[in-house]
Protein backbone atom coordinates (compact mmCIF):
# COMPACT_ATOMS: atom_id res chain seq x y z
CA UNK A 1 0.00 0.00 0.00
CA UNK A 2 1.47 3.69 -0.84
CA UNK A 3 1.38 5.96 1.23
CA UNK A 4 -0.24 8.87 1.46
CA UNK A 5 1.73 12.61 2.34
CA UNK A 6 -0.26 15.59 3.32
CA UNK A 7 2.59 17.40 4.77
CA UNK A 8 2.46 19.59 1.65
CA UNK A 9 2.09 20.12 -1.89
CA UNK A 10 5.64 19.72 -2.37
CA UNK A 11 6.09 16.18 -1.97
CA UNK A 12 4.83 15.29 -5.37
CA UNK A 13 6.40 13.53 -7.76
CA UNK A 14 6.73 13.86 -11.47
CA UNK A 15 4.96 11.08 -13.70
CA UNK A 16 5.80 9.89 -16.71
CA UNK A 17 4.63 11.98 -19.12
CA UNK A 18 6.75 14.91 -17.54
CA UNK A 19 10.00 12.52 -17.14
CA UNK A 20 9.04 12.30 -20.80
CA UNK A 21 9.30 15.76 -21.23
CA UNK A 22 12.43 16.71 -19.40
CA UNK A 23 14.32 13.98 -20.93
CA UNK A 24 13.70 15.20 -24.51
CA UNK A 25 14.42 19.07 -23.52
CA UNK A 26 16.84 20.87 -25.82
CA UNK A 27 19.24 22.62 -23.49
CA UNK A 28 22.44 24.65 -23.08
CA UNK A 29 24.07 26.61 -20.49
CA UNK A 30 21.95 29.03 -19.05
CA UNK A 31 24.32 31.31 -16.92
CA UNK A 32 25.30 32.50 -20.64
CA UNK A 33 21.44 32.58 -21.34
CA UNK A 34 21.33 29.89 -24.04
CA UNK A 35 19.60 26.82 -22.75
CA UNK A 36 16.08 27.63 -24.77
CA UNK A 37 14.11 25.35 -22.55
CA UNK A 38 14.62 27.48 -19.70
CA UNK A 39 14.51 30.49 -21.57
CA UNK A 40 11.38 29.28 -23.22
CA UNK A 41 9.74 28.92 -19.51
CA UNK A 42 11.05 32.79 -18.11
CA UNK A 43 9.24 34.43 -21.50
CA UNK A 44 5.88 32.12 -21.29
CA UNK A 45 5.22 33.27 -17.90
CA UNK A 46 6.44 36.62 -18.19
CA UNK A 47 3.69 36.80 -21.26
CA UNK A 48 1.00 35.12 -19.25
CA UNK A 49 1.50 37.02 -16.19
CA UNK A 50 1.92 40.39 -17.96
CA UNK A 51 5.90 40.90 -17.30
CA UNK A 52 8.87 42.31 -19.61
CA UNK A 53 10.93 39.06 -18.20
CA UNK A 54 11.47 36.20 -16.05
CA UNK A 55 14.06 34.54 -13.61
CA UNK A 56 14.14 30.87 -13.56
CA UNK A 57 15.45 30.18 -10.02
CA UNK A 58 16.14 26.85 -8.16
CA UNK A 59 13.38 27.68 -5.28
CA UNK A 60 10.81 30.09 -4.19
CA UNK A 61 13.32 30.98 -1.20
CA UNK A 62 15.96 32.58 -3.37
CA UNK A 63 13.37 33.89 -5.53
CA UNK A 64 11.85 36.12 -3.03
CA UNK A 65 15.12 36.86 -1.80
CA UNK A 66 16.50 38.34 -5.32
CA UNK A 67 13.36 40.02 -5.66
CA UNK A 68 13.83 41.51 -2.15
CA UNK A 69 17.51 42.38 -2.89
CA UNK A 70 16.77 44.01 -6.51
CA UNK A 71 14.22 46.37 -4.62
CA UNK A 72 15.77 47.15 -1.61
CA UNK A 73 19.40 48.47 -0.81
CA UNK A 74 21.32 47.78 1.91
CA UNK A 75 19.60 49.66 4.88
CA UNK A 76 16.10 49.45 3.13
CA UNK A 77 13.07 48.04 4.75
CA UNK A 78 10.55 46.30 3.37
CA UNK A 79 7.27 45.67 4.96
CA UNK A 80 6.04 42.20 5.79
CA UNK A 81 3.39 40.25 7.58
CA UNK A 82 4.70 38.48 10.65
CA UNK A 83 3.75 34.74 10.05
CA UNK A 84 4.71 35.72 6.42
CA UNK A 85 7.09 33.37 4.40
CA UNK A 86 9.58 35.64 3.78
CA UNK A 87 10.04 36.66 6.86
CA UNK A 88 9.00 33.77 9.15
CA UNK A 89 10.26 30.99 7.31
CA UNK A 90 13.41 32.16 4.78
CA UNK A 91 16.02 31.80 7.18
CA UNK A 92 16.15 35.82 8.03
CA UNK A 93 17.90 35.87 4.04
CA UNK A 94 16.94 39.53 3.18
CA UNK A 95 18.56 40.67 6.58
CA UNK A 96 21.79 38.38 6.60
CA UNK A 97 22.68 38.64 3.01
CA UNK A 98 21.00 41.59 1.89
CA UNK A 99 20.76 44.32 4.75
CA UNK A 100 17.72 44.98 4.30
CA UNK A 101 15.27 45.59 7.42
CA UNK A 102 12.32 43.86 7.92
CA UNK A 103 9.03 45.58 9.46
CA UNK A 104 6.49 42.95 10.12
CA UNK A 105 3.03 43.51 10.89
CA UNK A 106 0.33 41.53 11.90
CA UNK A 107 -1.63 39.52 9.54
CA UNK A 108 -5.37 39.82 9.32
CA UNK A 109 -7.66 36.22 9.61
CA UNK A 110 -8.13 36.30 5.59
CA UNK A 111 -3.85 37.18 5.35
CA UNK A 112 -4.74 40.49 4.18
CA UNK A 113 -1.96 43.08 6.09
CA UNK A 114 -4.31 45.93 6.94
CA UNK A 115 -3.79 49.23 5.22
CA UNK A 116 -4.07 51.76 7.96
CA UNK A 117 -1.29 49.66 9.65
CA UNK A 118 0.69 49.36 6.45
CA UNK A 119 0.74 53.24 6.55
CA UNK A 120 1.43 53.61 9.60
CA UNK A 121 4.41 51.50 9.41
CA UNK A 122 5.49 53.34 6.86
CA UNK A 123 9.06 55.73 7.70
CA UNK A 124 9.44 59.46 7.39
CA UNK A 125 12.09 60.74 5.24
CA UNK A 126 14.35 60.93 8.22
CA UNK A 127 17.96 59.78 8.62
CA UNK A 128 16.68 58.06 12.06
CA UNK A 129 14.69 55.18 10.18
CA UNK A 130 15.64 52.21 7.88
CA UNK A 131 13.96 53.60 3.95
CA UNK A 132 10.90 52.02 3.66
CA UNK A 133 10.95 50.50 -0.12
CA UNK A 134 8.82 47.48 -0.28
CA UNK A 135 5.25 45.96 0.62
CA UNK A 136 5.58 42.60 0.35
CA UNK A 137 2.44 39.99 0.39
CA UNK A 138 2.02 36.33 0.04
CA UNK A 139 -0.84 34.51 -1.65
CA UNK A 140 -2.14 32.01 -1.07
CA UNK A 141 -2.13 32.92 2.81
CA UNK A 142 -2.22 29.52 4.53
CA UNK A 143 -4.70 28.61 1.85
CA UNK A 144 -6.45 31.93 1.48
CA UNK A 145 -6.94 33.92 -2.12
CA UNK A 146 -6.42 37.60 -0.79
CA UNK A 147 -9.63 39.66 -2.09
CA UNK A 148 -9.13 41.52 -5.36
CA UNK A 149 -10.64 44.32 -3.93
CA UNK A 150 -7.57 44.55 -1.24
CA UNK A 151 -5.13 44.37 -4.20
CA UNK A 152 -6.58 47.18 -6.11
CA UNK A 153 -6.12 48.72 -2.36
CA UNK A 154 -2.91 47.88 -1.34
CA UNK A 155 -1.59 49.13 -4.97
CA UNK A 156 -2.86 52.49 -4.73
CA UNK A 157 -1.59 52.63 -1.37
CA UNK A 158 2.04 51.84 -2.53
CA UNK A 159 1.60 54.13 -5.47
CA UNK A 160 0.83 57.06 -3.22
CA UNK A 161 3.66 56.30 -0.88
CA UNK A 162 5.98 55.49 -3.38
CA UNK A 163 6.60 52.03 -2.89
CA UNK A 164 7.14 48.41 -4.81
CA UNK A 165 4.86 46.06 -4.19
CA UNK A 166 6.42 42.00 -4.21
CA UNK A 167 4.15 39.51 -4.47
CA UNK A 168 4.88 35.90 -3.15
CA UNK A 169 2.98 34.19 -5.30
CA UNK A 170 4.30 29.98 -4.18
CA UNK A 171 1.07 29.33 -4.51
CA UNK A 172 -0.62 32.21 -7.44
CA UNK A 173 -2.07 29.28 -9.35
CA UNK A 174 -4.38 28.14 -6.57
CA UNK A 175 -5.42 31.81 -5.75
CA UNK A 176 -6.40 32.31 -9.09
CA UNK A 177 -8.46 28.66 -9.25
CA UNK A 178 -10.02 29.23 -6.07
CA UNK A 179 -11.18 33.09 -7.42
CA UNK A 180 -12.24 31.86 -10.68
CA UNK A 181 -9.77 34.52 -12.36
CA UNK A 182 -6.60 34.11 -14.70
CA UNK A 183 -3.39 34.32 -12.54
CA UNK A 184 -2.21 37.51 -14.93
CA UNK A 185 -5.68 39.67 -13.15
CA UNK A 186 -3.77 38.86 -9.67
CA UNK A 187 0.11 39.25 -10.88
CA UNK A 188 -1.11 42.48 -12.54
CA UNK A 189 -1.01 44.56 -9.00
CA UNK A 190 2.63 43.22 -8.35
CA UNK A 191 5.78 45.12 -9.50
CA UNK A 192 7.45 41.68 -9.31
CA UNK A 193 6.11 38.20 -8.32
CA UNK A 194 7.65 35.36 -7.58
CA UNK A 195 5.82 31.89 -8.87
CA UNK A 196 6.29 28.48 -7.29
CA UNK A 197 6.28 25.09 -9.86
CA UNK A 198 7.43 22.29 -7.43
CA UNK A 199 4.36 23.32 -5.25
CA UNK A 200 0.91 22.49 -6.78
CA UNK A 201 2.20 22.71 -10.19
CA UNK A 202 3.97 19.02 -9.52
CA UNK A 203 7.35 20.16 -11.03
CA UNK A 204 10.24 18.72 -8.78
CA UNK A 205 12.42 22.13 -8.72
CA UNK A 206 12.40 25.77 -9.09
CA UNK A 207 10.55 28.82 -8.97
CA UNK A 208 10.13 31.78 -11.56
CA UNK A 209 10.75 35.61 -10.91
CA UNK A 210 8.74 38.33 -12.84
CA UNK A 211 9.33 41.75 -13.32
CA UNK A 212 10.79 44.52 -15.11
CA UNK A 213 13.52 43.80 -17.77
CA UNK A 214 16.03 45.96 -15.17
CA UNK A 215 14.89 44.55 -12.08
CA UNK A 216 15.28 40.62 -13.71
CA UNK A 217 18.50 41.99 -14.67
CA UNK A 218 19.71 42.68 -11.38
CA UNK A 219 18.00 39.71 -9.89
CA UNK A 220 20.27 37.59 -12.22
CA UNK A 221 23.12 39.15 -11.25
CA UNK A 222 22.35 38.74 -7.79
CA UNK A 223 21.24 34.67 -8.53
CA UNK A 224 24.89 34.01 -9.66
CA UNK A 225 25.93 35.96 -6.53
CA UNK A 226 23.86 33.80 -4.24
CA UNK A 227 25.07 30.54 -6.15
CA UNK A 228 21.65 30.09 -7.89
CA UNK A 229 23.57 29.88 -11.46
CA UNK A 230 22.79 26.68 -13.33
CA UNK A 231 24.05 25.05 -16.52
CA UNK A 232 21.77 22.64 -18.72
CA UNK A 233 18.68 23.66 -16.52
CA UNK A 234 16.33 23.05 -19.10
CA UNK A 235 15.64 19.23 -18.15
CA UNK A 236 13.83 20.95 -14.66
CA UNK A 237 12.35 24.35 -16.79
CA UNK A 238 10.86 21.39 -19.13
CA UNK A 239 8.91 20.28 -15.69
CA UNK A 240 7.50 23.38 -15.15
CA UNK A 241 6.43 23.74 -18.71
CA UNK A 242 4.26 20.25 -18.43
CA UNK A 243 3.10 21.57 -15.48
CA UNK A 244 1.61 25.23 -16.96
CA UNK A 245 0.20 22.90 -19.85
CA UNK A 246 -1.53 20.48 -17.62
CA UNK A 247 -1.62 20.83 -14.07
CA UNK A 248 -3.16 24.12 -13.85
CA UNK A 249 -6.81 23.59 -14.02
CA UNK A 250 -6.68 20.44 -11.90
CA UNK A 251 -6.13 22.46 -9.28
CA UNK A 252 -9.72 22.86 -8.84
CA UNK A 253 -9.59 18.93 -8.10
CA UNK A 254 -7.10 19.49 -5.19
CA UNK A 255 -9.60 22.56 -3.52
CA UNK A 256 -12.45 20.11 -3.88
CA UNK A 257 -10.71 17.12 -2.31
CA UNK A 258 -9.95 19.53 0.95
CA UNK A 259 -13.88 20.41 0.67
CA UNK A 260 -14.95 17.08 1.22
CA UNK A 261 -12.12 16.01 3.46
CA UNK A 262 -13.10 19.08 5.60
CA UNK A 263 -16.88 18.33 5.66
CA UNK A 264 -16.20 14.59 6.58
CA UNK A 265 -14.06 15.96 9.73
CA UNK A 266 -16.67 18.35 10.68
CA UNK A 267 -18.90 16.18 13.30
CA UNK A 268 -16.05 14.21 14.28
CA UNK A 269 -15.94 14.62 18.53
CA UNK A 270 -12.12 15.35 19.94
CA UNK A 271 -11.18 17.22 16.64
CA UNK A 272 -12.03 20.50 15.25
CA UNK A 273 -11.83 21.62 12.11
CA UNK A 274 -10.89 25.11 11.84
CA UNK A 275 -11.16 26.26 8.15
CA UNK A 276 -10.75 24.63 4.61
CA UNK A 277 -9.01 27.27 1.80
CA UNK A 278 -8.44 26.35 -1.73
CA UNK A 279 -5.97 23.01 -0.90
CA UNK A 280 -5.26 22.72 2.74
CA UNK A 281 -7.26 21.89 5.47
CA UNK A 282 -6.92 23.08 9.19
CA UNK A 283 -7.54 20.90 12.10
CA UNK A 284 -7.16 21.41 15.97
CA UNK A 285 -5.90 18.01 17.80
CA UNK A 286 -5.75 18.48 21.70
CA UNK A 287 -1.38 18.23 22.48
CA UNK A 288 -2.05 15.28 24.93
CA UNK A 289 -3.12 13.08 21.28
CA UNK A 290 -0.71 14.44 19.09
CA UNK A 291 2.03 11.77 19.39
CA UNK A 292 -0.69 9.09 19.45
CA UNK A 293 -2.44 10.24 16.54
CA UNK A 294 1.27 10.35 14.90
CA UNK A 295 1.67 6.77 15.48
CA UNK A 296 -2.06 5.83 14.31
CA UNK A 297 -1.70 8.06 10.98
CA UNK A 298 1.66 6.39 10.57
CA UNK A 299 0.64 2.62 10.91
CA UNK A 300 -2.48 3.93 8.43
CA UNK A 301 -0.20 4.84 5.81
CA UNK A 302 -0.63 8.32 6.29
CA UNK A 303 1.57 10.87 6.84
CA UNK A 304 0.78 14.35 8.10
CA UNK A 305 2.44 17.47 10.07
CA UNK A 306 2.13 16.77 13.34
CA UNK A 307 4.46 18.43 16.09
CA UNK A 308 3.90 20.05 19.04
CA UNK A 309 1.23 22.69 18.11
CA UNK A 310 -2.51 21.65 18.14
CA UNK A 311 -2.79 22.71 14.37
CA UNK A 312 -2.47 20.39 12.49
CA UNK A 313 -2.32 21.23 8.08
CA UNK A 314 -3.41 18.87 5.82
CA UNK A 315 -2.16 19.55 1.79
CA UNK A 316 -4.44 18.12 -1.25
CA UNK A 317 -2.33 17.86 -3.84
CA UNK A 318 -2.07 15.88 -7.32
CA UNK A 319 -0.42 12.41 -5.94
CA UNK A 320 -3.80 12.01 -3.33
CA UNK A 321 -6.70 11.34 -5.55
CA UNK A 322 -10.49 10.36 -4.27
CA UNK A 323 -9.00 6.79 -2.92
CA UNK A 324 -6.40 8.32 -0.79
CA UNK A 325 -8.86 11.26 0.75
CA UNK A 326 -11.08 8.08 1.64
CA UNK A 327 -8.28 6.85 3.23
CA UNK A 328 -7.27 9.73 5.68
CA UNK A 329 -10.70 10.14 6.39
CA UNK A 330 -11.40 6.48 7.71
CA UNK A 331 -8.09 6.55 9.57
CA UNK A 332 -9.01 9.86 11.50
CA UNK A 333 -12.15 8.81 11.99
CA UNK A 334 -10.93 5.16 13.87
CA UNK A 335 -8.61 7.08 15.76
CA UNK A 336 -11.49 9.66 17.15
CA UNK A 337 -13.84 7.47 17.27
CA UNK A 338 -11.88 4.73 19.34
């Protein structure tokens, strides 16, 4: 019996058809910009997103750090949300390697950073503060599609404050499922945005940067810097092509999966469920099961995220189809039910 990983949506596993693909890729070195599978990738979703050019990157970390760094100068700040990725869960990258000071706020319940705060945060031309650059947000948002209406907000705030607005976008494909929009209607509030394809997309590596033909320029520069500078990478850009062409609208199969896995957790007595958003589901496990339920999930087959909080995250994601969500549902229900 396989088993079945909700950690995340980045434990997939390519399939044949995109093995297929990356072993026919035509490729070449792309530090001297000539692999065309890779350079194929950067201008397809610079087109689609509504960009002048692209950054194929080996992860969504060093994306949003070269994004960060082509914004920001050394004693810069960029504005964050404080359970944010790039702030909570980058290794501190922007501050160790690129000086630049982080001013996190508090996230809203939908991830939304509120405006008024945003503003507020915001630093007077004075030689006292860190030179606030950057807003930075993240969608999805543990799941969440931030409203449309906010981005059409939070740009006009940045535009009359003079700011760049950075979108981490790890998971912009869902968003724009879950909203029922094209992805190029979110990216086109962003000065830059940074797109995950070893995520939901099922590609096993990398991450693309959009933006401005200048700031992609400086972003490369910066990629070689940071040791991000790869030869023949068009056998992994050929991944993330399949996965544009074909993994895109079955997101909508992932979000539904979490549905129903939510609403068959919802009566279930000793566990609460505490939200469902586009892939993942939320559930609250008192601490004194956690270990227990561990060792039950594991025996079942089923791995999950479980540590010492009572939150536990479950991620739908293209290797868990209808037969595995059955699964995970009949093993939490033995365990709460026992």
């Amino acid at each position: 019996m396989d088993w079945i990983d909700l950690r995340s949506d980045t434990v997939t596993r390519p399939g044949p058809a995109m093995r297929e693909a990356m072993m026919q890729a035509d490729v070449g070195d792309d530090v001297y910009g000539e692999d065309p599978t890779v350079n194929a990738l950067q201008q397809r979703l610079a087109d689609e997103l509504g960009f002048q050019a692209g950054l194929f990157v080996p992860s969504g970390t060093q994306s949003n750090l070269l994004a960060l760094m082509a914004h920001c100068q050394r004693g810069d700040e960029y504005i964050v949300g404080m359970d944010a990725h790039t702030y909570k869960y980058e290794g501190g990258g922007a501050a160790v390697l690129g000086s630049i000071q982080p001013q996190p706020i508090p996230q809203a319940a939908d991830g939304t950073l509120p405006l008024d705060v945003v503003e507020r945060a915001i630093k007077p031309d004075d030689a006292h503060f860190a030179r606030t650059r950057l807003l930075c947000l993240e969608n999805t948002w543990h799941g969440r599609a931030l409203p449309l209406d906010y981005l059409v907000a939070a740009r006009a705030l940045c535009d009359g404050h003079g700011l760049s607005l950075h979108l981490d976008g790890a998971r912009l494909y869902n968003a724009a499922v879950a909203q029922g929009v094209a992805a190029r209607t979110i990216a086109a509030h962003f000065d830059s945005v940074s797109v995950c394809l070893s995520k939901g997309l099922g590609a096993p590596v990398g991450s693309v940067l959009l933006g401005t033909a200048k700031l992609i320029d400086e972003a490369r520069r910066l990629r070689k810097m940071a040791g991000g500078g790869m030869r023949q990478a068009g056998i992994l850009a050929a991944a993330g092509l399949y996965a544009l062409d074909h993994h895109v609208a079955r997101l909508a199969d992932d979000h539904a999966r979490a549905a129903r896995l939510a609403s068959a957790l919802a009566d279930l007595a000793g566990l609460q469920v505490l939200g469902q958003h586009s892939n993942m589901v939320f559930i609250d496990v008192p601490p004194s099961r956690l270990q227990a339920l561990k060792t039950h999930m594991d025996t079942a087959q089923v791995r999950l995220s479980i540590g010492y909080t009572p939150t536990v995250r479950m991620v739908l994601h293209l290797d868990v189809d209808d037969a595995g969500v059955q699964r995970t549902i009949d093993a939490l229900q033995a365990f709460f039910r026992s």
